[in-house]
Protein backbone atom coordinates (compact mmCIF):
# COMPACT_ATOMS: atom_id res chain seq x y z
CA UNK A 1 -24.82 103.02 -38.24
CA UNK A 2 -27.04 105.81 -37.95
CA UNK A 3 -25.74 107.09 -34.45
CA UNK A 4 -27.40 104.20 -33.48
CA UNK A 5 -26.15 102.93 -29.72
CA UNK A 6 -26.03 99.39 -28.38
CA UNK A 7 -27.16 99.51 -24.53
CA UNK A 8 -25.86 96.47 -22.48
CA UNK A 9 -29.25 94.67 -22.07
CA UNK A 10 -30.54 90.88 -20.42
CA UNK A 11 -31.60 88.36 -23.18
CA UNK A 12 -33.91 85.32 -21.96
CA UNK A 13 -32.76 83.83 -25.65
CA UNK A 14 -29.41 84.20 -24.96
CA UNK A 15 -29.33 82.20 -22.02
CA UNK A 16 -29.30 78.82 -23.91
CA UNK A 17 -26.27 80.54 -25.44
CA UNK A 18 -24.71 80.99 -22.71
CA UNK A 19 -25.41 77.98 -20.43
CA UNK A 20 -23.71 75.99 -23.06
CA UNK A 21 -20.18 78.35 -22.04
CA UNK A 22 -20.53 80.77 -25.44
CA UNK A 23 -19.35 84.05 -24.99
CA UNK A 24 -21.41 87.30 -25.79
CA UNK A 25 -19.81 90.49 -26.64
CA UNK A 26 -20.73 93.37 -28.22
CA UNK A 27 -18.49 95.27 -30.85
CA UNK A 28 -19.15 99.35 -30.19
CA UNK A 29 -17.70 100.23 -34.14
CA UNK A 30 -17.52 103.92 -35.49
CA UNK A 31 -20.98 104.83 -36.91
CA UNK A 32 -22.58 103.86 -33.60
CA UNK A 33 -22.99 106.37 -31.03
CA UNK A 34 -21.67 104.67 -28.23
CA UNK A 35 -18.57 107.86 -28.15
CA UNK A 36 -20.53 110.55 -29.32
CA UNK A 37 -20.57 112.63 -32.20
CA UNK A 38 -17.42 111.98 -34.14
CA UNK A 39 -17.56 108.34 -33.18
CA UNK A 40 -20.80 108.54 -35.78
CA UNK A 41 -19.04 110.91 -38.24
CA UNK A 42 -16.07 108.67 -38.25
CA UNK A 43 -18.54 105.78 -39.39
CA UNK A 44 -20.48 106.87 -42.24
CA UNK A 45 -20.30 108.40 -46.04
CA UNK A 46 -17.11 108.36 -46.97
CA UNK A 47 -15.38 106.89 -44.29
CA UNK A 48 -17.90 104.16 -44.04
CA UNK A 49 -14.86 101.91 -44.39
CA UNK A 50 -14.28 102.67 -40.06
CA UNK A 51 -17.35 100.89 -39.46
CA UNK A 52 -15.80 97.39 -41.22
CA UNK A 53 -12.80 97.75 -39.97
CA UNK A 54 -13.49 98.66 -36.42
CA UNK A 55 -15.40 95.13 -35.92
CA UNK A 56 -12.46 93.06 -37.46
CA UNK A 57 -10.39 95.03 -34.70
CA UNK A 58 -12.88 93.97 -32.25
CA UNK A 59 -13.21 90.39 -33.32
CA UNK A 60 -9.07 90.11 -32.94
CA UNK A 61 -8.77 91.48 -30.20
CA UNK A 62 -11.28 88.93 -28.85
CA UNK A 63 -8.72 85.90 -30.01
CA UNK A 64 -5.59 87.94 -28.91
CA UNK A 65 -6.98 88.44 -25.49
CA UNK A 66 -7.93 84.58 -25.53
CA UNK A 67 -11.50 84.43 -25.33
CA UNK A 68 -12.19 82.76 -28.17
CA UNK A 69 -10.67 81.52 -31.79
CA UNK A 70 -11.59 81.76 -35.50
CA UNK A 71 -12.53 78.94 -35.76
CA UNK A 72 -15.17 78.95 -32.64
CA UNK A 73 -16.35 82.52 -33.28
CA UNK A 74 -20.20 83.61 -35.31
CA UNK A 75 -20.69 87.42 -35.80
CA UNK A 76 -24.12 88.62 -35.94
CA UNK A 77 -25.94 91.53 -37.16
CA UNK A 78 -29.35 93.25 -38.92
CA UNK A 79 -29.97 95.65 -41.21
CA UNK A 80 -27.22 97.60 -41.54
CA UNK A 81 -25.58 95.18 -39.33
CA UNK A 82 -26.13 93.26 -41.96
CA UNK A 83 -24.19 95.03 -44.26
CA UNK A 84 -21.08 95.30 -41.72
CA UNK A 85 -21.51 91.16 -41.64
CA UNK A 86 -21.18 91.25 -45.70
CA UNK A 87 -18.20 93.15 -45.54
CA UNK A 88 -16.50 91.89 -42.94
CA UNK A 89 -17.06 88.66 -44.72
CA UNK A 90 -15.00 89.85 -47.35
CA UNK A 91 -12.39 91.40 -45.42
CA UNK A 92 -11.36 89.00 -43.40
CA UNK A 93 -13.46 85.57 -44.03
CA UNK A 94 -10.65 84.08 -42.29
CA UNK A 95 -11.27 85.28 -38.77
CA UNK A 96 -14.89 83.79 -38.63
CA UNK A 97 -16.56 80.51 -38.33
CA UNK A 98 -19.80 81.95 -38.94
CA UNK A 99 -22.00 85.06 -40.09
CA UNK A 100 -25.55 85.55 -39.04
CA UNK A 101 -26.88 88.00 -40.95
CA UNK A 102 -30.63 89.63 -40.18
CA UNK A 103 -32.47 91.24 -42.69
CA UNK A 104 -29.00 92.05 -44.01
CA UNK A 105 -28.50 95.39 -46.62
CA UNK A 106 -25.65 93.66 -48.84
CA UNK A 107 -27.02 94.69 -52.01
CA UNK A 108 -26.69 98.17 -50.68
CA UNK A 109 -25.21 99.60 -54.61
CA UNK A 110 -28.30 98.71 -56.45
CA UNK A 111 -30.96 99.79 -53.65
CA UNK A 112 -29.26 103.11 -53.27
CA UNK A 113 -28.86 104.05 -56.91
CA UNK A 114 -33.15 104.11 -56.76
CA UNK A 115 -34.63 106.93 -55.72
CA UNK A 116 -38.50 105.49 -56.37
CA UNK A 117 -37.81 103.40 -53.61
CA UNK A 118 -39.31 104.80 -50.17
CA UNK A 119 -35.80 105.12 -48.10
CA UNK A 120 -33.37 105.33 -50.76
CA UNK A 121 -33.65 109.30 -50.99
CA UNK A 122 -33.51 109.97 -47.04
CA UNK A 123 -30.52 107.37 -47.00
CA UNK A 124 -28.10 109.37 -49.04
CA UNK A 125 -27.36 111.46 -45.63
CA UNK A 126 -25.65 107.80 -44.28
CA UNK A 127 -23.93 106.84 -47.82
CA UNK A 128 -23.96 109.37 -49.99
CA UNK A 129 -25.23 109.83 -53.04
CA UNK A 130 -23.93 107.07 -55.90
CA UNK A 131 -26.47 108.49 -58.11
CA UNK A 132 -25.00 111.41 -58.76
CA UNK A 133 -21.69 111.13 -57.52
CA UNK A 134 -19.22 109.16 -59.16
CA UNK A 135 -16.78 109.28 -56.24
CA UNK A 136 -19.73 108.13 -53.78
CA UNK A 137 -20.27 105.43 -56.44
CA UNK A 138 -16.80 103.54 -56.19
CA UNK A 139 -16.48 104.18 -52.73
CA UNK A 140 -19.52 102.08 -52.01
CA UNK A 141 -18.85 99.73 -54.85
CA UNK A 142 -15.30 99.29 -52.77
CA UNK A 143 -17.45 97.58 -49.52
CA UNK A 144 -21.04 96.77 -50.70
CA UNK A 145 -21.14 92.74 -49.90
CA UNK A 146 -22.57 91.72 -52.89
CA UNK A 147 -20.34 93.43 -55.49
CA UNK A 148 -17.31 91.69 -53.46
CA UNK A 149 -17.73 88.49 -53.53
CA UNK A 150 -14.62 87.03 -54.61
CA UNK A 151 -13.78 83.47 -56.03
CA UNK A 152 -11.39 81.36 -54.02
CA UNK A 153 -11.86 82.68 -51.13
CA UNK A 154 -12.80 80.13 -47.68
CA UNK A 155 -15.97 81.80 -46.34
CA UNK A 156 -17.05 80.95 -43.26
CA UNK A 157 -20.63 79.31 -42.95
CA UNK A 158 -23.10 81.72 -43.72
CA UNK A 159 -26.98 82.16 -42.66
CA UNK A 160 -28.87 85.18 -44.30
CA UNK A 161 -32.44 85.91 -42.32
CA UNK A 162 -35.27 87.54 -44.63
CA UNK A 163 -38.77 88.46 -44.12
CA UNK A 164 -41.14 88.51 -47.26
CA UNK A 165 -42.89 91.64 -46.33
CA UNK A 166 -39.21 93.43 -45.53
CA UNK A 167 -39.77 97.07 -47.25
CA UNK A 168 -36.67 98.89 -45.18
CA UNK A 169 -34.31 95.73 -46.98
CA UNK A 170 -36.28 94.16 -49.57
CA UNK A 171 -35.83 90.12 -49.87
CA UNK A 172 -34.02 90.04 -53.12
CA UNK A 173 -30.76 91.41 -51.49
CA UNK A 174 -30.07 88.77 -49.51
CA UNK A 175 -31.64 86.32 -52.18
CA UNK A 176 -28.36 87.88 -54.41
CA UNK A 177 -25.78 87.27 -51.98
CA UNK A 178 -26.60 84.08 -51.10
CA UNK A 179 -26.85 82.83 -54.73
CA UNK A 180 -23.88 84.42 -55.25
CA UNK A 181 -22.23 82.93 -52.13
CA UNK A 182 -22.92 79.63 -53.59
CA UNK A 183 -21.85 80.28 -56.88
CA UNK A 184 -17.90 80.37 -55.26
CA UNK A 185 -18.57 77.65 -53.11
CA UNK A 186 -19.64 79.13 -49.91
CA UNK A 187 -21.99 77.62 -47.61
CA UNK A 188 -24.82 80.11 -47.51
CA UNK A 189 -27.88 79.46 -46.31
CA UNK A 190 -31.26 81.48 -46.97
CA UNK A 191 -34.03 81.73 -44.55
CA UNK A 192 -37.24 83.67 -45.43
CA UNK A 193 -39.59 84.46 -43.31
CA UNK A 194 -43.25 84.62 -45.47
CA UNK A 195 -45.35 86.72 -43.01
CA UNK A 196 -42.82 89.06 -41.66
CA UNK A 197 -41.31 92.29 -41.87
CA UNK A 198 -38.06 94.53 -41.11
CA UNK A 199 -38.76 93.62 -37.65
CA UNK A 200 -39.04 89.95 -37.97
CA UNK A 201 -42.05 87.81 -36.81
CA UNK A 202 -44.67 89.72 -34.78
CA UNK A 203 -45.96 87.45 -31.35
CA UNK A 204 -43.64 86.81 -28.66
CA UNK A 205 -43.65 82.90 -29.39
CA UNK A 206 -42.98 83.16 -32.92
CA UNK A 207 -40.13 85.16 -31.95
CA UNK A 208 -38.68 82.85 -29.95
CA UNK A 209 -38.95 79.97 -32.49
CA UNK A 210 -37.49 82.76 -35.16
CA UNK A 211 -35.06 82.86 -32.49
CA UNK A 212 -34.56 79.24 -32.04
CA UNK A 213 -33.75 78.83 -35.61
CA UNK A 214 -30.94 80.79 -35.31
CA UNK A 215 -29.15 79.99 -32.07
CA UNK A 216 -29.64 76.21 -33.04
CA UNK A 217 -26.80 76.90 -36.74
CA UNK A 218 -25.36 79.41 -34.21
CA UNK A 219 -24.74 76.27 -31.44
CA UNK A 220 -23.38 73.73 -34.43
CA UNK A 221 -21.18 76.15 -35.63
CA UNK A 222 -19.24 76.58 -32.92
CA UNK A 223 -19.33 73.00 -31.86
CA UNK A 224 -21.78 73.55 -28.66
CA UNK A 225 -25.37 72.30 -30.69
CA UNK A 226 -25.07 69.13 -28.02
CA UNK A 227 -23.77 70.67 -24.91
């Protein structure tokens, strides 16, 4: 979202990930930036949907081409990453065997619809305006994470990342989609950090152990935790 590109860049965390044979790829979905202008326009307000839709794409073409399979495959993302890993989630739980979501915006309805909150107001340029449009309203009602969480559905393993101190995505959303999560049986796991914000843990070793955390449920997920 947000024009927002994602450079190719060298990870000393995702070594670990890779010495034990995973594969890292990056999904460049409409709303990015990575193809311009349009590539953004195509990704946001009302055709928001792009966004979802593009990473599903992505992800099959990953397990068409052979590099991988549902059943060995985690997608990851923050913030508004976050939100894409809610929906996608819904879409299509069937083509993941795990979703890492960071400081994830799934209650994105209910945040939106309050302008006393600091961001809401300067948001409604990337969503729209539910507040006072009713068409804006069930559009985002159509993809927001939380509002689609359906009942007999086969999730794949979930693990929500939350800071305390988050003001950009406030704790409870997460908190909501979890619970909910478990309510139809999902496994959904909740991990707050109490001394962090948007941005996670500040210090470069806490980082790493933030880090740590998450690679280790990434690793067992996809069957590499003892390679």
């Amino acid at each position: 979202s947000y024009e927002h590109s994602i450079e190719p860049r060298f990870s000393v965390a995702r070594l670990s990930e890779l010495d034990r044979g995973v594969i890292f790829a990056v999904a460049h979905v409409r709303g990015g930036g990575e193809m311009g202008r349009q590539w953004y326009e195509d990704g946001k307000l009302t055709r928001k949907r792009n966004t979802f839709t593009d990473f599903v794409d992505a992800a099959r073409h990953l397990v068409e081409a052979g590099y991988t399979s549902p059943d060995r495959m985690v997608a990851e993302g923050g913030s508004a990453g976050g939100l894409l890993m809610g929906a996608i989630a819904n879409l299509a739980p069937e083509l993941f065997a795990g979703v890492l979501a960071e400081v994830p915006f799934v209650d994105a309805l209910t945040t939106i619809l309050d302008p006393s909150l600091p961001l809401t107001v300067i948001e409604w340029d990337e969503w729209g305006n539910p507040l006072h449009d009713a068409d804006v309203y069930a559009y985002m009602k159509s993809y927001t994470p939380y509002e689609n969480v359906r009942e007999g559905v086969a999730y794949p393993r979930i693990l929500a990342v939350t800071s305390l101190n988050d003001t950009r995505v406030m704790y409870v959303e997460p908190a909501k989609w979890v619970a909910r999560l478990r309510e139809v049986g999902a496994d959904a796991l909740l991990k707050c950090e109490m001394v962090a914000g948007h941005g996670g843990v500040s210090g470069r070793y806490n980082a790493w152990r933030e880090r740590a955390f998450e690679l280790a449920w990434l690793l067992d997920v996809v069957g590499a935790a003892d390679a």
